[in-house]
C-alpha atoms as a PDB file:
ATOM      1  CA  UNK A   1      57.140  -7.327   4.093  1.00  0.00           C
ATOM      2  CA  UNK A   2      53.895  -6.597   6.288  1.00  0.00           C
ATOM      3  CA  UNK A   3      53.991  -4.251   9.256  1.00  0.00           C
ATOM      4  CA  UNK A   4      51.017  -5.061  11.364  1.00  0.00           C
ATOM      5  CA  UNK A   5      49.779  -5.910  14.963  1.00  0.00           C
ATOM      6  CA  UNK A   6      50.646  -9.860  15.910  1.00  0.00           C
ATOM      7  CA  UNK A   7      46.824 -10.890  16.138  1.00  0.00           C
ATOM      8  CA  UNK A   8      46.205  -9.774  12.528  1.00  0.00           C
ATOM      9  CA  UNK A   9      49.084 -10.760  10.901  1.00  0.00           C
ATOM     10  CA  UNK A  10      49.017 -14.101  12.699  1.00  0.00           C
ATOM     11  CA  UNK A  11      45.017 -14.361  10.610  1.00  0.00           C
ATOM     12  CA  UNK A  12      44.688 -12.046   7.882  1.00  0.00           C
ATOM     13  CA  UNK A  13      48.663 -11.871   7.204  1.00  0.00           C
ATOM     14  CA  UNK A  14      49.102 -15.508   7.117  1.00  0.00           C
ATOM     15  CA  UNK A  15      45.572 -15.693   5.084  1.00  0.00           C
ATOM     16  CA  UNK A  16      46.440 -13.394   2.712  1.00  0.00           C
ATOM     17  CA  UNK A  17      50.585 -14.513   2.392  1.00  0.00           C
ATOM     18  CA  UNK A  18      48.778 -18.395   1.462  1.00  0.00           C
ATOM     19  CA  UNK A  19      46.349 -17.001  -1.044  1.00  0.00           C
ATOM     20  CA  UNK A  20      49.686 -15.185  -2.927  1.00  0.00           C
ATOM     21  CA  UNK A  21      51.619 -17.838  -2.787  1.00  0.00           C
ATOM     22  CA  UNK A  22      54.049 -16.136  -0.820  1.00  0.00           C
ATOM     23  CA  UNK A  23      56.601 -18.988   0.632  1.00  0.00           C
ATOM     24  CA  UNK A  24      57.780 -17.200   3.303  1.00  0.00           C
ATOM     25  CA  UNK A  25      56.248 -13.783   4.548  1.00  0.00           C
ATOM     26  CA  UNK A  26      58.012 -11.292   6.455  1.00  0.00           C
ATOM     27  CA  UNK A  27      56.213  -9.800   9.265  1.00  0.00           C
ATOM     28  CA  UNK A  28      56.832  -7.349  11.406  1.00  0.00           C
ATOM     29  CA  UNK A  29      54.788  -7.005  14.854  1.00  0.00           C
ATOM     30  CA  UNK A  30      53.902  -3.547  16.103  1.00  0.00           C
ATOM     31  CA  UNK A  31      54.675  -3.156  20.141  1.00  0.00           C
ATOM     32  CA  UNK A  32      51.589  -3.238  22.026  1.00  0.00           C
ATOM     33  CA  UNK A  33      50.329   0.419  20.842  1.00  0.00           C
ATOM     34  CA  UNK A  34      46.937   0.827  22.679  1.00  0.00           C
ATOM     35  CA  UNK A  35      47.717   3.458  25.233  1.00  0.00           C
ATOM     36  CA  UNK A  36      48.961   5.336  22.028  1.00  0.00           C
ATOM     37  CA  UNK A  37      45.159   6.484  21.213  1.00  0.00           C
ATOM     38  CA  UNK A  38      45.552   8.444  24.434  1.00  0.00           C
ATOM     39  CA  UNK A  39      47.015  11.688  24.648  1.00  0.00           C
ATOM     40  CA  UNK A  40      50.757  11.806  24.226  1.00  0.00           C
ATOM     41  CA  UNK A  41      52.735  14.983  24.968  1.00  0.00           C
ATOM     42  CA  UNK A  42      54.691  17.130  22.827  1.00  0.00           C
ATOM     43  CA  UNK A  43      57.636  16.205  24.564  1.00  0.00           C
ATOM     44  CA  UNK A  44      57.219  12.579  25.289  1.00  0.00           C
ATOM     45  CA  UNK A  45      59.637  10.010  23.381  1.00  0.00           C
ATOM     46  CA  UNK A  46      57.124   7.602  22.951  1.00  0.00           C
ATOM     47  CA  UNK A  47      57.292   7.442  19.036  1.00  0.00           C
ATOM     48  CA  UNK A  48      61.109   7.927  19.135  1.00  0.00           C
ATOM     49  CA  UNK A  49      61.368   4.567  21.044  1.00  0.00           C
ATOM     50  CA  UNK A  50      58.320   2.963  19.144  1.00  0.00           C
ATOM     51  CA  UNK A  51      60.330   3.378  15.854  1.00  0.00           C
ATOM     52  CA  UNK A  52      63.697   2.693  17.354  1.00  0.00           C
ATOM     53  CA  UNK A  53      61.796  -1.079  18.544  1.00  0.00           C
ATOM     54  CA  UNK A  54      60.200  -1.492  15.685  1.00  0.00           C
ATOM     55  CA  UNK A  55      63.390  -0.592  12.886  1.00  0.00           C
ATOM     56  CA  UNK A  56      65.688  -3.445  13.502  1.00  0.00           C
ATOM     57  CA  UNK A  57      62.557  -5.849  12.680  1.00  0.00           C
ATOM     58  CA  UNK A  58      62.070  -3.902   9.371  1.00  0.00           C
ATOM     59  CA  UNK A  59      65.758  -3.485   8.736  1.00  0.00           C
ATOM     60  CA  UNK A  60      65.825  -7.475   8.531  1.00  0.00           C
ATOM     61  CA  UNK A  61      62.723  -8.133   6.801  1.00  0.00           C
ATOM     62  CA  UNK A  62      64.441  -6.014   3.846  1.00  0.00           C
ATOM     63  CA  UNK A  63      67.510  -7.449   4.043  1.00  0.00           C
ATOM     64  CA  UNK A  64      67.330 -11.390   4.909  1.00  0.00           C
ATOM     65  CA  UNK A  65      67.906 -13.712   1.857  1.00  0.00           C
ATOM     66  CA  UNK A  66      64.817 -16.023   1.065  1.00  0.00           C
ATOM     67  CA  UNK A  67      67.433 -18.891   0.007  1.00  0.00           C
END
């Protein structure tokens, strides 16, 4: 499974997922993360929420059968 922001994994992912021979790659898309770089406070949720989005896509990545 590949955690990654959509423009990359929709190149390098895919790219890199041919060259492996990987059948069927799981990816799973960040959330839109740019006003991240900016200062977030102490008591913000912000990453809270960003992992809550992001764990149900990892969650099935790990668990979905390939058959």
């Amino acid at each position: 499974m590949v955690i990654g922001l959509p423009r990359l994994l929709a190149t390098v992912g895919t790219a890199t997922a041919q060259a492996q021979h990987l059948p069927a790659p799981r990816f799973v898309e960040l959330p839109d993360l740019h006003h991240a770089l900016d200062y977030i406070p102490d008591e913000s949720d912000f990453w809270t929420e960003a992992v809550a989005d992001l764990l149900p896509g990892v969650v099935d990545g790990l668990t979905r059968s390939t058959a």
